[in-house]
Protein backbone atom coordinates (compact mmCIF):
# COMPACT_ATOMS: atom_id res chain seq x y z
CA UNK A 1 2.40 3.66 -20.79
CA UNK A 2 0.19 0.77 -20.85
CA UNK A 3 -3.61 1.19 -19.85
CA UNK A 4 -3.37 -0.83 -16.20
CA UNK A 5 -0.55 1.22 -15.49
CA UNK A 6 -2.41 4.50 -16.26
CA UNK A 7 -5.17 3.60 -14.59
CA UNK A 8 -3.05 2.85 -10.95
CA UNK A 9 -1.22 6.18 -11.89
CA UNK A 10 -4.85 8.09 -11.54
CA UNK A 11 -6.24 6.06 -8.83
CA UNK A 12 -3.07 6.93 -6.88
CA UNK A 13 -3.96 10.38 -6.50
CA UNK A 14 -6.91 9.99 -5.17
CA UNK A 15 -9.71 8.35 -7.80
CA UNK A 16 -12.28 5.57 -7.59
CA UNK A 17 -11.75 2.71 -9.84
CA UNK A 18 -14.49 3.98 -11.69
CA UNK A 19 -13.10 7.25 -11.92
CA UNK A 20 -9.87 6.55 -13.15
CA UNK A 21 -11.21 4.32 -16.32
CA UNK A 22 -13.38 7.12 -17.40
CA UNK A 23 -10.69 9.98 -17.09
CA UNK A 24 -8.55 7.59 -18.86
CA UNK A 25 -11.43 6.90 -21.22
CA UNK A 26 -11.99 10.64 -21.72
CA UNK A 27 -8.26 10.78 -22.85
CA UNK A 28 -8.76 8.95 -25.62
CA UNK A 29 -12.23 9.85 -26.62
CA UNK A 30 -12.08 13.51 -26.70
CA UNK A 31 -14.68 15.81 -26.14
CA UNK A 32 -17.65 13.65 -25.62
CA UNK A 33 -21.17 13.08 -25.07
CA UNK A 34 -21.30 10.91 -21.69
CA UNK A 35 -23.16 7.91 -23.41
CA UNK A 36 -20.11 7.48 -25.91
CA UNK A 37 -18.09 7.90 -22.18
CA UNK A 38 -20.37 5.16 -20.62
CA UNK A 39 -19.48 2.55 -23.94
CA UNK A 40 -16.17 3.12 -23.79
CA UNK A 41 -16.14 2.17 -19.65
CA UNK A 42 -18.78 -0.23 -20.08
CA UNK A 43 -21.13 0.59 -17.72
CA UNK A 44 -24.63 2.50 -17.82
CA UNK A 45 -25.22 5.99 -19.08
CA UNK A 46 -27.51 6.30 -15.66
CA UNK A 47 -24.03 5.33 -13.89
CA UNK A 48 -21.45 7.36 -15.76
CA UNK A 49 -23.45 10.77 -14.47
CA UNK A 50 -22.75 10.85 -11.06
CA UNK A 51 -18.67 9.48 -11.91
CA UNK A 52 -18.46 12.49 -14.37
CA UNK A 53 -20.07 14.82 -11.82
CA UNK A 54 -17.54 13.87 -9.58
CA UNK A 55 -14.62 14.49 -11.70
CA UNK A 56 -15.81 17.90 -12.64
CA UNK A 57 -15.85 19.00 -9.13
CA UNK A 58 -12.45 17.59 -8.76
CA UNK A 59 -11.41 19.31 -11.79
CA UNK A 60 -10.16 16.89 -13.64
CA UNK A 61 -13.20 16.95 -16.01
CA UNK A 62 -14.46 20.00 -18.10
CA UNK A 63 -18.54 20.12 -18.90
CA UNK A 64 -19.27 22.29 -21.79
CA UNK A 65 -22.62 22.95 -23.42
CA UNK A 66 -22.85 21.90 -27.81
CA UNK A 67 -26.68 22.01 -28.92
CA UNK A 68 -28.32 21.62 -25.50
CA UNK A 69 -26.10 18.50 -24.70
CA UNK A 70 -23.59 18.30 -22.04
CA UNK A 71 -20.01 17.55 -23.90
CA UNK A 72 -17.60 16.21 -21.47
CA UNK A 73 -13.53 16.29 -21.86
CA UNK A 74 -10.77 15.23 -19.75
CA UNK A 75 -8.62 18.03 -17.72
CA UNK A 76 -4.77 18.03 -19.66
CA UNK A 77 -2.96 15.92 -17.50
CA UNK A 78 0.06 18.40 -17.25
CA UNK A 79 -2.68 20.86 -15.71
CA UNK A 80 -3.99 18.24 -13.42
CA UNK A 81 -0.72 17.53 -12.36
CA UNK A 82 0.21 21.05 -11.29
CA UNK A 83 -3.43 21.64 -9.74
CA UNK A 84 -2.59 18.57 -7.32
CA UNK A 85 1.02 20.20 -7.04
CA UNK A 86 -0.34 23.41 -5.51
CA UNK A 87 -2.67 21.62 -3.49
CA UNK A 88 0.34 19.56 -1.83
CA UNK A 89 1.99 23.09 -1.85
CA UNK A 90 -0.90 24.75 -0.08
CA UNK A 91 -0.80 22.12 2.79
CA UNK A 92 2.97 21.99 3.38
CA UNK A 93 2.68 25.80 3.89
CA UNK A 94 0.27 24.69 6.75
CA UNK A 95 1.96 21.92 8.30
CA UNK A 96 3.98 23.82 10.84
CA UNK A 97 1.12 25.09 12.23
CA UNK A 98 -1.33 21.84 12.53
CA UNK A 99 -1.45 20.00 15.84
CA UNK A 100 1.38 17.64 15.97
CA UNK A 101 0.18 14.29 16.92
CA UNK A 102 1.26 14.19 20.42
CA UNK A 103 -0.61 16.89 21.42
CA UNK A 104 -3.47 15.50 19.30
CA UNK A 105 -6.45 15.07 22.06
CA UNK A 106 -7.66 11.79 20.10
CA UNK A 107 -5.27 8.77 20.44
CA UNK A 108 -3.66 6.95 17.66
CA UNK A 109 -3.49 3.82 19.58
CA UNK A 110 -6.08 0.80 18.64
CA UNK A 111 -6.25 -1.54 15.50
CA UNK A 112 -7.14 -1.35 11.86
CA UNK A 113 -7.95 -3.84 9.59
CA UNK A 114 -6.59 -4.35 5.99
CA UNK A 115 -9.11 -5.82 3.36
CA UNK A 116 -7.61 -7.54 0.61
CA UNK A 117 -4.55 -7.79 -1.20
CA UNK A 118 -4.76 -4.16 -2.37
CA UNK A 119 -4.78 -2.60 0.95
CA UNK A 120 -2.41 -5.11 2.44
CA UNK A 121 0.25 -4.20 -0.64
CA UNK A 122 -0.23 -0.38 0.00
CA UNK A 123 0.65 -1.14 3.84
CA UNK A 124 3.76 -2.19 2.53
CA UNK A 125 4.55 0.37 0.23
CA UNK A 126 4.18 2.86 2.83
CA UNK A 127 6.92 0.89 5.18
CA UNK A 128 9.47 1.67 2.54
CA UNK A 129 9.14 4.99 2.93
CA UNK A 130 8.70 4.89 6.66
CA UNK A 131 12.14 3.20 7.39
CA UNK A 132 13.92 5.02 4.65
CA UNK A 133 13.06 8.29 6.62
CA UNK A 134 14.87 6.88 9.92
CA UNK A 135 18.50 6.25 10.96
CA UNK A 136 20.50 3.80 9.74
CA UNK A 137 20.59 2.05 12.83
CA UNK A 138 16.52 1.88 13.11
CA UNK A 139 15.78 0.35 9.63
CA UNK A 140 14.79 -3.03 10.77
CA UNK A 141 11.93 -5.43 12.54
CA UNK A 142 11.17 -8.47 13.08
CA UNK A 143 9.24 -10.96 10.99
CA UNK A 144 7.60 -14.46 12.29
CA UNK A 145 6.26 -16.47 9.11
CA UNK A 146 5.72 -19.11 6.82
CA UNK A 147 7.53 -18.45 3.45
CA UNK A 148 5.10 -19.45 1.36
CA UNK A 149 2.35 -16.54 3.10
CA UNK A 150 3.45 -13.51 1.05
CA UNK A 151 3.60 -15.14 -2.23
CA UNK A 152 -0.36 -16.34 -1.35
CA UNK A 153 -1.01 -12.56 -1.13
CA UNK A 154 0.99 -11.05 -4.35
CA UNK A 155 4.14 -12.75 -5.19
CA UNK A 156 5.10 -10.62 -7.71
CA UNK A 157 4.94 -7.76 -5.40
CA UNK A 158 6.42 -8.98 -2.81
CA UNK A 159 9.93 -10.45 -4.78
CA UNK A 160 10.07 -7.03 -5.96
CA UNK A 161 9.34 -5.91 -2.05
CA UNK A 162 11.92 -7.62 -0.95
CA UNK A 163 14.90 -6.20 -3.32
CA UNK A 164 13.69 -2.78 -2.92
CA UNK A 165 13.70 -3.16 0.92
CA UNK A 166 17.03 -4.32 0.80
CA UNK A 167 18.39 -1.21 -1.44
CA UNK A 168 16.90 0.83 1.47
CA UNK A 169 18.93 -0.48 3.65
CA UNK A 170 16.43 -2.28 5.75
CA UNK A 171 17.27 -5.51 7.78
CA UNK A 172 14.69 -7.97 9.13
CA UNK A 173 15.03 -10.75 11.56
CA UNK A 174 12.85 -13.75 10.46
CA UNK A 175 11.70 -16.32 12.60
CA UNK A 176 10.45 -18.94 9.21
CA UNK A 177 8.86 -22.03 9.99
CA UNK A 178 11.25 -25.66 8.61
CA UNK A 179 9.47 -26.40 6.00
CA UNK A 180 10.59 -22.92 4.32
CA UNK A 181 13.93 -23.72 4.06
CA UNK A 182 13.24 -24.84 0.29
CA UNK A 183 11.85 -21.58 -0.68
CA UNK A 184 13.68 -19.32 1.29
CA UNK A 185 15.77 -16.51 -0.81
CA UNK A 186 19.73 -16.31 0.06
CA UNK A 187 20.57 -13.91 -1.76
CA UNK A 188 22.66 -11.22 0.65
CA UNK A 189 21.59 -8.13 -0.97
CA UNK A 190 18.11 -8.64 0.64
CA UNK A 191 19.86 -7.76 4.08
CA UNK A 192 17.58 -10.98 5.69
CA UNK A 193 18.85 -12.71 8.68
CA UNK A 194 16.98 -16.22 8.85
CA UNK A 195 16.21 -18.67 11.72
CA UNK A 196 13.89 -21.96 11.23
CA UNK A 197 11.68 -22.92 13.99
CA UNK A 198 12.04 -27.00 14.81
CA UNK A 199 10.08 -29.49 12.45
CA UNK A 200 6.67 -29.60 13.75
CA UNK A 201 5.87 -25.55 14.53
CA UNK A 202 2.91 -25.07 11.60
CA UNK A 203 2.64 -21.44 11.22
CA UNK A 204 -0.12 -20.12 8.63
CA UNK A 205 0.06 -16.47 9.19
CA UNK A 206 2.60 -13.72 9.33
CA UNK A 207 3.58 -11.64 11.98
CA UNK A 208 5.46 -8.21 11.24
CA UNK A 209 6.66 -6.44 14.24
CA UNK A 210 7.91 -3.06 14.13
CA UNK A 211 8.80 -0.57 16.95
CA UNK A 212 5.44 1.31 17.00
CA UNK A 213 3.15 -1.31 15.43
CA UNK A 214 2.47 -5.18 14.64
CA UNK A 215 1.04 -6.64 11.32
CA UNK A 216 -0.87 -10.10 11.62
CA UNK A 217 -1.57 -11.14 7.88
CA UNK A 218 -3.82 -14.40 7.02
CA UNK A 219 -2.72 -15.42 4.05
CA UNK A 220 -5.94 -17.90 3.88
CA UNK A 221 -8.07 -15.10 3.91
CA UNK A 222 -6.03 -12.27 2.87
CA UNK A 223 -6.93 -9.90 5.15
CA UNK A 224 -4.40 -8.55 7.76
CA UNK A 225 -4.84 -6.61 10.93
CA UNK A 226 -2.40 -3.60 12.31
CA UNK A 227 -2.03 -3.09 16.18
CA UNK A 228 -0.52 0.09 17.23
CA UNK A 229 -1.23 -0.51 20.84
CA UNK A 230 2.23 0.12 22.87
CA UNK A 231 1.63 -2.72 25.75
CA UNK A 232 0.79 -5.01 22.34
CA UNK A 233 3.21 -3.97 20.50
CA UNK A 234 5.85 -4.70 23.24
CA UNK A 235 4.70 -8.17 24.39
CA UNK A 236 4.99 -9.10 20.62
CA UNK A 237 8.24 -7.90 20.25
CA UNK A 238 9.62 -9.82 23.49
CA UNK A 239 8.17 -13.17 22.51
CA UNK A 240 10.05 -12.76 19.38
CA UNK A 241 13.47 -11.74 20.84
CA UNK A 242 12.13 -14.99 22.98
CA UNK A 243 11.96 -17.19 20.39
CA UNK A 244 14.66 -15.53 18.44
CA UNK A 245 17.38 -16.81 21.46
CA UNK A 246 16.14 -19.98 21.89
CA UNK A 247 16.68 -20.87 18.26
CA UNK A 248 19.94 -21.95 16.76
CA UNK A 249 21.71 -19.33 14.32
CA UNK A 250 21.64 -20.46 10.51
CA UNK A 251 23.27 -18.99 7.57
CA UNK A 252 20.98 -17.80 5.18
């Protein structure tokens, strides 16, 4: 496994960027004193502390003593991988007891913001999984877009979004502006069903609706924000179907 993909391995469960580089660092070191930790990371021996401090209390760090110096080493990963295995054991046993979120007193409804390309990417990951939990018959939304907006975010992600989406059996209904018509994919496995606004409509943004919730993405900026309020949600979704009748079928 290469390094980059080591590190997003680590900071998936959990870790800092910092974090990750210096468990991965740790790995390779061995048993180490934490200023040969802090060359390795590249960053101050006053800064590596606190990061090791916090890996030992996550156990994923051991601290030994060797002639009055602290010696640091990196937690196996196969025993790192079983601690966060019975953690994720220990709270499935608890699920069927925790408030379910109806009968949560605080309400879900509002908006959240995505930051960046990173957070914006790990919104869509998390669809996937979303849609390939419901029926057949509920594994699609509605999309209103420029084509060029996700490749401005992560292109490589999102050609590889797109495929996996479509293995899962998830449709979407695109409203694209006419100017994508040059970049748009055909292929059919991608389970996309295309319309092109008239010449003229400039769109810069993206607009994801889905039954419970509504992306707007600014590709400019690349920052996105995620409305999960029901009245919203609904107005957005009937301005589509709107726009989505008034606008000549095209084979994609």
């Amino acid at each position: 496994m290469k390094s980059d993909e080591a590190t997003r391995s680590v900071r998936a469960l959990g870790f800092s960027d910092h974090e990750s580089h210096t468990y991965i660092a740790l790995l390779k070191l061995g048993p180490s004193h934490a200023s040969a930790v802090a060359a390795e990371v590249g960053l101050l021996r006053t800064t590596i502390y606190p990061i090791l401090k916090s890996l030992a209390e996550k156990g994923s760090v051991n601290v030994s003593i060797r002639r009055n110096r602290k010696i640091f080493s990196a937690q196996r990963p196969d025993l790192l991988a079983k601690s966060f295995a019975r953690k994720l054991s220990s709270f499935e046993s608890l699920i069927p007891e925790l408030p379910k979120p109806d009968k949560m007193a605080v309400s879900e409804y509002g908006i959240r913001y995505l930051d960046g390309p990173k957070e914006i990417v790990a919104f869509y990951e998390s669809l996937l999984d979303e849609y390939s939990a419901k029926r057949k018959r509920d594994r699609s939304y509605r999309v209103i877009s420029a084509q060029r907006t996700w490749e401005d975010i992560d292109a490589d992600f999102f050609l590889d979004f797109r495929y996996e989406r479509g293995k899962r059996g998830i449709h979407t209904r695109l409203l694209l502006t006419s100017e994508s018509r040059n970049t748009n994919p055909t292929d059919p496995r991608l389970l996309r069903h295309v319309r092109f606004l008239p010449e003229g409509y400039i769109f810069q943004d993206s607009i994801d609706i889905h039954a419970d919730k509504v992306l707007v993405m600014s590709h400019e900026h690349k920052i996105a924000v995620v409305i999960t309020v029901p009245t919203l949600v609904g107005a957005f979704q009937s301005v589509f179907d709107i726009l989505w009748s008034m606008t000549p079928p095209e084979s994609c």
